[in-house]
PDB file of N, CA and C in Angstrom:
ATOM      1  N   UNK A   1       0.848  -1.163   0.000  1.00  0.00           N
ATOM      2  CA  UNK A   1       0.000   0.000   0.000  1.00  0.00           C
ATOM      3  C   UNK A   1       0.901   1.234   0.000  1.00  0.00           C
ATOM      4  N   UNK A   2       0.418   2.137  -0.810  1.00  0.00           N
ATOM      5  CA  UNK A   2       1.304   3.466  -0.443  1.00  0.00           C
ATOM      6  C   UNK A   2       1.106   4.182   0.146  1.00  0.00           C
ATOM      7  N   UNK A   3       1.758   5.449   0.424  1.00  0.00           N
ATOM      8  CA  UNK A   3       1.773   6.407   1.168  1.00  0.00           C
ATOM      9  C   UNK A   3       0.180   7.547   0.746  1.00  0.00           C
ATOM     10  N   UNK A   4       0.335   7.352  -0.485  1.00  0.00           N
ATOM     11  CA  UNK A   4      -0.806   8.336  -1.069  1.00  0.00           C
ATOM     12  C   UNK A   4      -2.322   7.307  -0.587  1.00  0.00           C
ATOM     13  N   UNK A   5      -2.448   6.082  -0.534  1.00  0.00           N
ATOM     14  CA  UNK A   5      -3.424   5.310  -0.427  1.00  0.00           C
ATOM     15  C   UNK A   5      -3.842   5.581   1.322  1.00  0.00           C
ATOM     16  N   UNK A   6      -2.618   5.778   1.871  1.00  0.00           N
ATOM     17  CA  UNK A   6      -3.051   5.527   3.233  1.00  0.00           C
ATOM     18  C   UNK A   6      -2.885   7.433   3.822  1.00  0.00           C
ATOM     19  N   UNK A   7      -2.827   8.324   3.549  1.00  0.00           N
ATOM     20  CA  UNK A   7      -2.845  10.322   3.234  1.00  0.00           C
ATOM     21  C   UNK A   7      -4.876   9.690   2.965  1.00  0.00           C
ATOM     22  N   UNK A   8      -4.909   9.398   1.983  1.00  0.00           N
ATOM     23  CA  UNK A   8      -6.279   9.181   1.539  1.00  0.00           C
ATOM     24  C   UNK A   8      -6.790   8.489   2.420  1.00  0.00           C
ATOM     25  N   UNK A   9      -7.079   7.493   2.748  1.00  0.00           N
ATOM     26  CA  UNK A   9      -7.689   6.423   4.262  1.00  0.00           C
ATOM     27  C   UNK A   9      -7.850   7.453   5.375  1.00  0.00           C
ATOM     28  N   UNK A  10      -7.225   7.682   5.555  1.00  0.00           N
ATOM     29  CA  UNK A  10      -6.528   8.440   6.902  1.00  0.00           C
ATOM     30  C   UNK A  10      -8.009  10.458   6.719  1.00  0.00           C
ATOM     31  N   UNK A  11      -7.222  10.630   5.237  1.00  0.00           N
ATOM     32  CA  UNK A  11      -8.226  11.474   5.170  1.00  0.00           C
ATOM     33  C   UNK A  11      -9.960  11.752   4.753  1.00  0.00           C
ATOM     34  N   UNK A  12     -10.312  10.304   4.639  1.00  0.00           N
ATOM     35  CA  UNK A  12     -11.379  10.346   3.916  1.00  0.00           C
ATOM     36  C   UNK A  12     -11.753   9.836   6.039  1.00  0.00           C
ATOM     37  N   UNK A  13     -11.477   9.362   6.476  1.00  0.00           N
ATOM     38  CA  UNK A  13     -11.514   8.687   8.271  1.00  0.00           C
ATOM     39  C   UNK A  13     -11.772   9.868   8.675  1.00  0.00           C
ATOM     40  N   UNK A  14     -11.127  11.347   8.853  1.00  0.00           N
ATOM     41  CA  UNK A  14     -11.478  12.633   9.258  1.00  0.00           C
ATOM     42  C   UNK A  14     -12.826  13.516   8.845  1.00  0.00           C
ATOM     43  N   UNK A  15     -12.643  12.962   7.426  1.00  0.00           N
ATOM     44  CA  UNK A  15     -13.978  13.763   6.826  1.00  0.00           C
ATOM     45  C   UNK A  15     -15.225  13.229   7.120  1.00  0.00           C
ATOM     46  N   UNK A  16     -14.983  12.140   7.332  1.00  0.00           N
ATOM     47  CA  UNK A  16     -16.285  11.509   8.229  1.00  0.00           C
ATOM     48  C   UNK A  16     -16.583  11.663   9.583  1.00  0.00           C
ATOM     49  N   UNK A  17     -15.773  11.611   9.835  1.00  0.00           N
ATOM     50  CA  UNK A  17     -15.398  11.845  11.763  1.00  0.00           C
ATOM     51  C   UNK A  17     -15.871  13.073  11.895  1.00  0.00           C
ATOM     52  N   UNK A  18     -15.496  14.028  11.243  1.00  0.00           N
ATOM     53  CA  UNK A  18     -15.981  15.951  11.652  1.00  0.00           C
ATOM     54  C   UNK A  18     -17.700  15.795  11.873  1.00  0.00           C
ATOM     55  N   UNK A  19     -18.478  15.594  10.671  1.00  0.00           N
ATOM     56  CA  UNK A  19     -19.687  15.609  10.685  1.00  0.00           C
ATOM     57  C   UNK A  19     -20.180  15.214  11.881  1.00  0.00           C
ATOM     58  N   UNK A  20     -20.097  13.965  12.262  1.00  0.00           N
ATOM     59  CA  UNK A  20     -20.705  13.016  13.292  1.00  0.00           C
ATOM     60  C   UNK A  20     -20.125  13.694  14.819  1.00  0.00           C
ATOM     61  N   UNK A  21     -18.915  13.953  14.575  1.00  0.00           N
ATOM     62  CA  UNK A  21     -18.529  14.768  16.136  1.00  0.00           C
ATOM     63  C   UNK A  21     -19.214  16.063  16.423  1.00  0.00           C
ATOM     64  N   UNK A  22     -18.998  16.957  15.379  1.00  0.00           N
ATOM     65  CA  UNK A  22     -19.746  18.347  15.852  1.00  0.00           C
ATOM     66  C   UNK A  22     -20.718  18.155  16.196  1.00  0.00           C
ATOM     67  N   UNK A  23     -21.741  17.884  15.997  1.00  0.00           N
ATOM     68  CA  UNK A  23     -23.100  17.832  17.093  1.00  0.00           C
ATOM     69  C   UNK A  23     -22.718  17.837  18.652  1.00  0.00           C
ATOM     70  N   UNK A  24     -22.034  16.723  19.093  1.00  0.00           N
ATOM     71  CA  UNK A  24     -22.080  16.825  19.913  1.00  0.00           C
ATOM     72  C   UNK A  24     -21.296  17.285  21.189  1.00  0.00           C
ATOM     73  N   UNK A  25     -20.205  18.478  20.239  1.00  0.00           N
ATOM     74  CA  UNK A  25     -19.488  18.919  20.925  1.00  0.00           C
ATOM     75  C   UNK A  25     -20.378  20.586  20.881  1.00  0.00           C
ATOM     76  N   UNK A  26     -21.131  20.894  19.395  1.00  0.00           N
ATOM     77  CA  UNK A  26     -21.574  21.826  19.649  1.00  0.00           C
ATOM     78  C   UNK A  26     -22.737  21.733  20.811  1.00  0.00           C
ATOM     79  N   UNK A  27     -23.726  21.038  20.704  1.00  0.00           N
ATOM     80  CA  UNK A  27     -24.787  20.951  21.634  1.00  0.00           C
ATOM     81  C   UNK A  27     -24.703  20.412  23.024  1.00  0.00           C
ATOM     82  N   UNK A  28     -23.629  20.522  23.992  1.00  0.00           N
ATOM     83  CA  UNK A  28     -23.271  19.431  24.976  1.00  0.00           C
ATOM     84  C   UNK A  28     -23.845  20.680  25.941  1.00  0.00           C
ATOM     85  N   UNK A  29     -24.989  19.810  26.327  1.00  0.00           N
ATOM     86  CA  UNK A  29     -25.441  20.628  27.779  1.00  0.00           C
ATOM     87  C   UNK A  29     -26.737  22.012  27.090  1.00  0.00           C
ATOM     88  N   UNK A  30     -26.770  21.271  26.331  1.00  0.00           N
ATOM     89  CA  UNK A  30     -28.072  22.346  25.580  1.00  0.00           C
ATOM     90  C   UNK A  30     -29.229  21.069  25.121  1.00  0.00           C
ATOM     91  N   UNK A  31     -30.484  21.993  25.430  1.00  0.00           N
ATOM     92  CA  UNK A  31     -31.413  21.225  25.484  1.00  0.00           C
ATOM     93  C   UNK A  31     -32.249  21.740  23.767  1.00  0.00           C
ATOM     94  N   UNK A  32     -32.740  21.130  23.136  1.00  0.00           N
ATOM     95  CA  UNK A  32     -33.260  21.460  21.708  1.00  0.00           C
ATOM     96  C   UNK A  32     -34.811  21.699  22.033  1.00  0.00           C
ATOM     97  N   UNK A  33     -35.241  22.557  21.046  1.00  0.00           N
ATOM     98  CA  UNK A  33     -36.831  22.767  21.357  1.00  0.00           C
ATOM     99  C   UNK A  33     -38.023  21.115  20.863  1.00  0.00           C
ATOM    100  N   UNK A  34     -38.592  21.196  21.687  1.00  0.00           N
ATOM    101  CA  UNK A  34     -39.967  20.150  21.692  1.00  0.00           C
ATOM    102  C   UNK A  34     -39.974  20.019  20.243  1.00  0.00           C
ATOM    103  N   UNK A  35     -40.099  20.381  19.263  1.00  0.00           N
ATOM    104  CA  UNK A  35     -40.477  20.712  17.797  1.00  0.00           C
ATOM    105  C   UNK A  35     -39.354  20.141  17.365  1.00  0.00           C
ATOM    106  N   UNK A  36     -37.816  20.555  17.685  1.00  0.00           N
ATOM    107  CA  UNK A  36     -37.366  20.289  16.826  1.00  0.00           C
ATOM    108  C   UNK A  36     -36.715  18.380  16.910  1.00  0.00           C
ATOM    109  N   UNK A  37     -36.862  18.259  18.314  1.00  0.00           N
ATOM    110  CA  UNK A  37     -36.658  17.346  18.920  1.00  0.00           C
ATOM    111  C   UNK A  37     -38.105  16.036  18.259  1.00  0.00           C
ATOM    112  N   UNK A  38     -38.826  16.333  17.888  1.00  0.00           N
ATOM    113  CA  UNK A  38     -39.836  15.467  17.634  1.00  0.00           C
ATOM    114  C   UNK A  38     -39.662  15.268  15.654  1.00  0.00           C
ATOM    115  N   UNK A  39     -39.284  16.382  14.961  1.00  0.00           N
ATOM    116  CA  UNK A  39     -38.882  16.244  13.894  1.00  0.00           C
ATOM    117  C   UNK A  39     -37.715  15.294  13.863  1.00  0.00           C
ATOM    118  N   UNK A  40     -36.182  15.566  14.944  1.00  0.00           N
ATOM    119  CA  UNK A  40     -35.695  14.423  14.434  1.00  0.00           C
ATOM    120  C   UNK A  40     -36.112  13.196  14.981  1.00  0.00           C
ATOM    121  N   UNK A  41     -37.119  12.860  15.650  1.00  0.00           N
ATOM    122  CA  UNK A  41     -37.292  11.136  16.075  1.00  0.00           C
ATOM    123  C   UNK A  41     -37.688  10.829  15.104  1.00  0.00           C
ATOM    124  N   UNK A  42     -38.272  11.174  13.817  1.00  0.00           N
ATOM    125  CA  UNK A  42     -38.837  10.978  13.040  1.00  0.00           C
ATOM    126  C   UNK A  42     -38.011  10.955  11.836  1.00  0.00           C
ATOM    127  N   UNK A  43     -37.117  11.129  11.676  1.00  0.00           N
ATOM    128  CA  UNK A  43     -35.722  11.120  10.612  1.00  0.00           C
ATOM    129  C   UNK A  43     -35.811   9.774  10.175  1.00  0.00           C
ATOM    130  N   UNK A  44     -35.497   8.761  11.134  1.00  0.00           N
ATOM    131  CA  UNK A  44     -35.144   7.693  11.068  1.00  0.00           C
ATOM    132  C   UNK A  44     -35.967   6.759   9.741  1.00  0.00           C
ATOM    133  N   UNK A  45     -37.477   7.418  10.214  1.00  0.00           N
ATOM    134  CA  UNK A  45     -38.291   6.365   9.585  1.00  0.00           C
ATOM    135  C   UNK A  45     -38.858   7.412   7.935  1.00  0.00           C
ATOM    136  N   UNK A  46     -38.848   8.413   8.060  1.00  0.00           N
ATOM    137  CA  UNK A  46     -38.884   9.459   6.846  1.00  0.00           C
ATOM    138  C   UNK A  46     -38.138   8.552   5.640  1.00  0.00           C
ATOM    139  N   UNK A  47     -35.765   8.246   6.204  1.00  0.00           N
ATOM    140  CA  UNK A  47     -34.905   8.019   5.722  1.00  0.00           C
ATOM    141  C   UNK A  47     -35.603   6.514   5.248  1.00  0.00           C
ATOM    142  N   UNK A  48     -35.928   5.806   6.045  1.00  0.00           N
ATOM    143  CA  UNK A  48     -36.398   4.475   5.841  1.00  0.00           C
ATOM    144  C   UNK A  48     -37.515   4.173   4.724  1.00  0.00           C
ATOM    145  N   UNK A  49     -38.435   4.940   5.207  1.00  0.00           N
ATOM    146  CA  UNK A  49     -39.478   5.182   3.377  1.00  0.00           C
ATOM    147  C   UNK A  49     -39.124   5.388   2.523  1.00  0.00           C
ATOM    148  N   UNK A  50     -37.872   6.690   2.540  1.00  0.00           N
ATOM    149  CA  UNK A  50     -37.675   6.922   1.218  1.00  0.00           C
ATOM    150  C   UNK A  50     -36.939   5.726   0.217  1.00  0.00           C
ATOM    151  N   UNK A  51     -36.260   4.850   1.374  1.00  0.00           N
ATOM    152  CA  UNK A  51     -35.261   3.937   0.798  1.00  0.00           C
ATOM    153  C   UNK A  51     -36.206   2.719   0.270  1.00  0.00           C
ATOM    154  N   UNK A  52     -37.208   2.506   1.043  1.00  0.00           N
ATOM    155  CA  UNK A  52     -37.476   1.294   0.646  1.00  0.00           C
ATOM    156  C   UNK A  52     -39.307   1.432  -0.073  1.00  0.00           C
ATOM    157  N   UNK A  53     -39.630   2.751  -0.486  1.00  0.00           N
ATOM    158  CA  UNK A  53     -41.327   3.069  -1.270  1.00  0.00           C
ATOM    159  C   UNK A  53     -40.632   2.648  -2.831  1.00  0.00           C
ATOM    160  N   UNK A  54     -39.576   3.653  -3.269  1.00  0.00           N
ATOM    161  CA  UNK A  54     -39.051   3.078  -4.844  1.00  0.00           C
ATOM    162  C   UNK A  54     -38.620   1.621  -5.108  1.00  0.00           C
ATOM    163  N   UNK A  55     -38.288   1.216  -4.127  1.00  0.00           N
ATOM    164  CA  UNK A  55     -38.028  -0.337  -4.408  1.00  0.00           C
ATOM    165  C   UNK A  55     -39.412  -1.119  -4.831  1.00  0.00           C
ATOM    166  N   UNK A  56     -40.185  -0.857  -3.657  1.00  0.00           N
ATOM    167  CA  UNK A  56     -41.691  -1.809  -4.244  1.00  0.00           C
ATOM    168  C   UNK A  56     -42.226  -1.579  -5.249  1.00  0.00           C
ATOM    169  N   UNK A  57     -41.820  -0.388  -6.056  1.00  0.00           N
ATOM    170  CA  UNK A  57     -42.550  -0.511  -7.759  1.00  0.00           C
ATOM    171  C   UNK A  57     -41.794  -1.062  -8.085  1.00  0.00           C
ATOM    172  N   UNK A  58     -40.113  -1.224  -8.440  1.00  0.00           N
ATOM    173  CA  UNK A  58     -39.465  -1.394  -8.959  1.00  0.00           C
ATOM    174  C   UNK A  58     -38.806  -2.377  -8.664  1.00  0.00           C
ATOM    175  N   UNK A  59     -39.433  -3.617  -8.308  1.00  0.00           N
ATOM    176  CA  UNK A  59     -38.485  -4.821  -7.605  1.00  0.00           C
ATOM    177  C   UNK A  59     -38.588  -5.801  -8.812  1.00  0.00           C
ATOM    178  N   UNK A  60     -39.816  -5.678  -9.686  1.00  0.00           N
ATOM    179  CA  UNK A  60     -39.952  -6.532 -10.816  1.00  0.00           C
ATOM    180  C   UNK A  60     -40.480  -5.461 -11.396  1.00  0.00           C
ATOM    181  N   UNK A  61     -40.754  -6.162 -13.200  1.00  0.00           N
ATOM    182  CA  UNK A  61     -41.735  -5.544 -13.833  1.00  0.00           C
ATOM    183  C   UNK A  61     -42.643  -5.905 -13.971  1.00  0.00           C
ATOM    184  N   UNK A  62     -43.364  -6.427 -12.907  1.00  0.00           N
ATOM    185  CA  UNK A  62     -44.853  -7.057 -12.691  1.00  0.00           C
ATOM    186  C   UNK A  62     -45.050  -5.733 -11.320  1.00  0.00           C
ATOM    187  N   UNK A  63     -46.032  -4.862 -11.548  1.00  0.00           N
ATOM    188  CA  UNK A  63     -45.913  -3.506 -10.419  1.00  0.00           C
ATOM    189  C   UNK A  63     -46.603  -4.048  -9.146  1.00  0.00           C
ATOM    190  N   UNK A  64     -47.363  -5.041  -9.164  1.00  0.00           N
ATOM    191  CA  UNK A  64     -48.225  -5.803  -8.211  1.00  0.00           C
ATOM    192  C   UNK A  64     -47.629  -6.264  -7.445  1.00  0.00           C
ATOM    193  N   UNK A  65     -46.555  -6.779  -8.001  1.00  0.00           N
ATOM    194  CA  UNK A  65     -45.422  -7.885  -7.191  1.00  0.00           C
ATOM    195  C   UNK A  65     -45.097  -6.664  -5.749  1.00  0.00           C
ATOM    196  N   UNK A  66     -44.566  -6.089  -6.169  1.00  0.00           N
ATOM    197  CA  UNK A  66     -44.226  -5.164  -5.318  1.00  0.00           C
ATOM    198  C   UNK A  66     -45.317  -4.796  -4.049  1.00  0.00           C
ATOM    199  N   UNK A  67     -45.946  -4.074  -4.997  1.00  0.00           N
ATOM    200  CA  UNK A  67     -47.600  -3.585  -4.008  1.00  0.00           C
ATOM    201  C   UNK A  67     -48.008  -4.517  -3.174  1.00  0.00           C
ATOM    202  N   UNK A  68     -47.779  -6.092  -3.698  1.00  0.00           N
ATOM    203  CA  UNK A  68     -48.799  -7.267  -2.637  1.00  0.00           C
ATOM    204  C   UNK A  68     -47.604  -7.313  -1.620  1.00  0.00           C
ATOM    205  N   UNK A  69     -46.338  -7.409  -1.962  1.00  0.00           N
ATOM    206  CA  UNK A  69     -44.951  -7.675  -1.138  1.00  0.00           C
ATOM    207  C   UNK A  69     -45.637  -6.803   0.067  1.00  0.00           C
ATOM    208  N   UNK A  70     -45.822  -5.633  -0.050  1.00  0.00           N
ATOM    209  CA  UNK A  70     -45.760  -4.221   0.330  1.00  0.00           C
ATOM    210  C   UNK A  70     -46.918  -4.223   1.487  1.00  0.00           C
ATOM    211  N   UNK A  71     -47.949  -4.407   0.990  1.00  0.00           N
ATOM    212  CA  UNK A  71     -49.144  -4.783   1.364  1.00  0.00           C
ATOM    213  C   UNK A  71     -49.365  -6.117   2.699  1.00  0.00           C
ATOM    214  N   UNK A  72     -48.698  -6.927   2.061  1.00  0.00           N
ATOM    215  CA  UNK A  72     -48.569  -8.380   3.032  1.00  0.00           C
ATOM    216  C   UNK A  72     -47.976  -8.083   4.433  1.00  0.00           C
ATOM    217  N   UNK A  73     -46.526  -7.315   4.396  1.00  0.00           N
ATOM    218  CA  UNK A  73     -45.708  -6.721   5.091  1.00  0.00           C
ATOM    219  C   UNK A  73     -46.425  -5.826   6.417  1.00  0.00           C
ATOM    220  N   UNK A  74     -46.917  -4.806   5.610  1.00  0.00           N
ATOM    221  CA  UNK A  74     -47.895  -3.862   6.419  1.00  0.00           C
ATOM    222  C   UNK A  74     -48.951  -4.270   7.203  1.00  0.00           C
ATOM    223  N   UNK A  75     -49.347  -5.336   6.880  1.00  0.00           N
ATOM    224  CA  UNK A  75     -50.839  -5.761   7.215  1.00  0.00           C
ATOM    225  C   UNK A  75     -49.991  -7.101   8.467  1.00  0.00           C
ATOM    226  N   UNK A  76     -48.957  -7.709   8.402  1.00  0.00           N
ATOM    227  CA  UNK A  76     -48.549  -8.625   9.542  1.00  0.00           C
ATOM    228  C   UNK A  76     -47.758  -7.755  10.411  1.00  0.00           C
ATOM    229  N   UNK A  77     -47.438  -6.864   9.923  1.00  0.00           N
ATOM    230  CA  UNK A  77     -46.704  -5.515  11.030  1.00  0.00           C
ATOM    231  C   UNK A  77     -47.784  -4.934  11.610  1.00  0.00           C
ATOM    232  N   UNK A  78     -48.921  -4.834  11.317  1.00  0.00           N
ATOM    233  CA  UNK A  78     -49.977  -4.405  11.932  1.00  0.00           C
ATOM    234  C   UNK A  78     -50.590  -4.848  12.656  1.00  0.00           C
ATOM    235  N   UNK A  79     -50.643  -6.294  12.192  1.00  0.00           N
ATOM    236  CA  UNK A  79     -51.235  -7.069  13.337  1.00  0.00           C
ATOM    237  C   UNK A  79     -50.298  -7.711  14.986  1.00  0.00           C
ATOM    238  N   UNK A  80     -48.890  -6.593  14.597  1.00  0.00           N
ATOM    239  CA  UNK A  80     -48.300  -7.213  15.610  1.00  0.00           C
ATOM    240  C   UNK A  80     -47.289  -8.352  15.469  1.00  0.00           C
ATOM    241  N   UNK A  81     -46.837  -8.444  14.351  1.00  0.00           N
ATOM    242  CA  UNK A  81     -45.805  -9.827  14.483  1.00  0.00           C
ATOM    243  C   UNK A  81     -44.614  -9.159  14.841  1.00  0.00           C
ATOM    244  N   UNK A  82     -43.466  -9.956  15.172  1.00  0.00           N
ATOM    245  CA  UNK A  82     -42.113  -9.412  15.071  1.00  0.00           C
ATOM    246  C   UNK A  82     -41.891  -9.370  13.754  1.00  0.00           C
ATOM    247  N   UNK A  83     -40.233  -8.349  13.169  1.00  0.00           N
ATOM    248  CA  UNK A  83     -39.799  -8.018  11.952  1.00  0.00           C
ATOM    249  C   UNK A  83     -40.221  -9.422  11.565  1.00  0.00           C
ATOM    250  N   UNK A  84     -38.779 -10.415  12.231  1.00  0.00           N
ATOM    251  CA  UNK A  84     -39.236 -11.998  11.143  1.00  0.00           C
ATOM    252  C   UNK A  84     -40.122 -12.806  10.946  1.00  0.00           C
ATOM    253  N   UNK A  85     -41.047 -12.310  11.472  1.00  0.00           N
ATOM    254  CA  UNK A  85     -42.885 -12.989  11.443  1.00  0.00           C
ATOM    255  C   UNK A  85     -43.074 -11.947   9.826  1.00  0.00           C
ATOM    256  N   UNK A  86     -42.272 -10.935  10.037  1.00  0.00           N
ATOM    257  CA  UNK A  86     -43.395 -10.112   8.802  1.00  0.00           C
ATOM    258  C   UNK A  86     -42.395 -10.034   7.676  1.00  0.00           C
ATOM    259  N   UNK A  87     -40.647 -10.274   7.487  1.00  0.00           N
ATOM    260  CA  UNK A  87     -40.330 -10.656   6.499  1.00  0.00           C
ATOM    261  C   UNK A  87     -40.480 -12.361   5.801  1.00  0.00           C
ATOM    262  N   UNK A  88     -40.838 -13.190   6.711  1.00  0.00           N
ATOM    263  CA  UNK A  88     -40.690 -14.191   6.407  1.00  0.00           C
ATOM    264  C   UNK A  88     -42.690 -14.778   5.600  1.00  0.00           C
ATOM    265  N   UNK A  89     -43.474 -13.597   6.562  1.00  0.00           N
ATOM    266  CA  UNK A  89     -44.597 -13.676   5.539  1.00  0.00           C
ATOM    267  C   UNK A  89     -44.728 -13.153   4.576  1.00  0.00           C
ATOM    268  N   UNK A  90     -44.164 -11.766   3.986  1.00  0.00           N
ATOM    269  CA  UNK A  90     -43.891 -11.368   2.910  1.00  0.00           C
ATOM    270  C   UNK A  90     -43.548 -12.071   2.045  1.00  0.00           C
ATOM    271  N   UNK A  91     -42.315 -13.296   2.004  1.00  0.00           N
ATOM    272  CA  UNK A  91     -41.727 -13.561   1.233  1.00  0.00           C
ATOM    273  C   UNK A  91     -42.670 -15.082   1.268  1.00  0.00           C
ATOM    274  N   UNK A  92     -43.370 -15.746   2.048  1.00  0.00           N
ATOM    275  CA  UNK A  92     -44.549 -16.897   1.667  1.00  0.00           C
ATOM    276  C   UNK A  92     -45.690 -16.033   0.448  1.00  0.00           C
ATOM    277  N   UNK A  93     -45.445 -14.907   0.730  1.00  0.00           N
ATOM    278  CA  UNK A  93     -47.309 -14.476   0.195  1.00  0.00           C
ATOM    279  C   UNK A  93     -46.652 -14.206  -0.954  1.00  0.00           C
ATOM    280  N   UNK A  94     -45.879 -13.397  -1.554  1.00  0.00           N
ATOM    281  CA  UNK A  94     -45.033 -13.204  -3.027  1.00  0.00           C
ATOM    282  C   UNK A  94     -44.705 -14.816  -3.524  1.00  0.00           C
ATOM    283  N   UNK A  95     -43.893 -16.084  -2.807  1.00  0.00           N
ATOM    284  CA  UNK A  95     -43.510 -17.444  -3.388  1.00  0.00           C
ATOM    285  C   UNK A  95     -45.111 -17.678  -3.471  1.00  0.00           C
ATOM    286  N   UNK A  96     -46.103 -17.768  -3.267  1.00  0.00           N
ATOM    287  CA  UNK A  96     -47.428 -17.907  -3.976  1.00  0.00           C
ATOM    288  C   UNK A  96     -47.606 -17.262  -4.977  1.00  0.00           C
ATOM    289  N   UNK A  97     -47.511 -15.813  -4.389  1.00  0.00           N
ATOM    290  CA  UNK A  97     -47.925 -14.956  -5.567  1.00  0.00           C
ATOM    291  C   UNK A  97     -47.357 -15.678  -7.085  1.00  0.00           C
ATOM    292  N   UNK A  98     -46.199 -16.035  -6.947  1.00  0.00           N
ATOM    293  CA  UNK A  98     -45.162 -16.165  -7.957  1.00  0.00           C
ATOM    294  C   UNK A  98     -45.226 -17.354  -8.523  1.00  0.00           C
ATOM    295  N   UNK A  99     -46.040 -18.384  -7.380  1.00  0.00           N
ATOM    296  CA  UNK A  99     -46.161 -19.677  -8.368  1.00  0.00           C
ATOM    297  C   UNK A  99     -47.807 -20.035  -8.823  1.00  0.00           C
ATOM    298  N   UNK A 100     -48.913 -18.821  -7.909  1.00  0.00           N
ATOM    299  CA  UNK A 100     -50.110 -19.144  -9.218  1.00  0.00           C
ATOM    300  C   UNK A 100     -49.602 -17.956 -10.487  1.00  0.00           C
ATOM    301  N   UNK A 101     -48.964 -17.090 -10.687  1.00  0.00           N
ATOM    302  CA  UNK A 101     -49.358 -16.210 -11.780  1.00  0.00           C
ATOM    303  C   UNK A 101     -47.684 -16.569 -12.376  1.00  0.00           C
TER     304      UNK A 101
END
């Protein structure tokens, strides 16, 4: 490995590191407003939709496939299963889906 490979490692390790540290060196001992504090609990799952709404049209080119995936998911998360109660029914209700059509 060279010197320029590991200048680079070393500096791409900092440029990541800054972001994630300042918060909490700027905010240490400061309290954030109700508002803004409730916007970010909600980051998490905003980031999470956005990642995974384009996938369910676009997982096949059958648009259904997706939607029932989508659908199956929601509806055993709703009723309360754990995650692997509701990925593992997702993926029974699509291996049907997939072997009547």
């Amino acid at each position: 490995m060279t010197s320029e490979m590991v200048w680079m490692i070393i500096g791409m390790g900092v440029v990541t590191y800054i972001p994630r540290m300042l918060p909490f060196v700027l905010f240490r001992g400061k309290e954030l407003p109700e508002f803004l504090q409730g916007i970010l609990k909600n980051v998490p799952y905003a980031t999470l939709g956005a990642l995974i709404f384009p996938g369910i049209f676009f997982i096949q080119e059958d648009i259904w496939y997706g939607v029932l995936g989508a659908a199956a998911a929601f509806l055993i998360a709703y009723l309360g299963a754990n995650v692997i109660v509701v990925v593992l029914g997702s993926i029974a209700v699509l291996s049907l889906y997939s072997f009547i059509f």
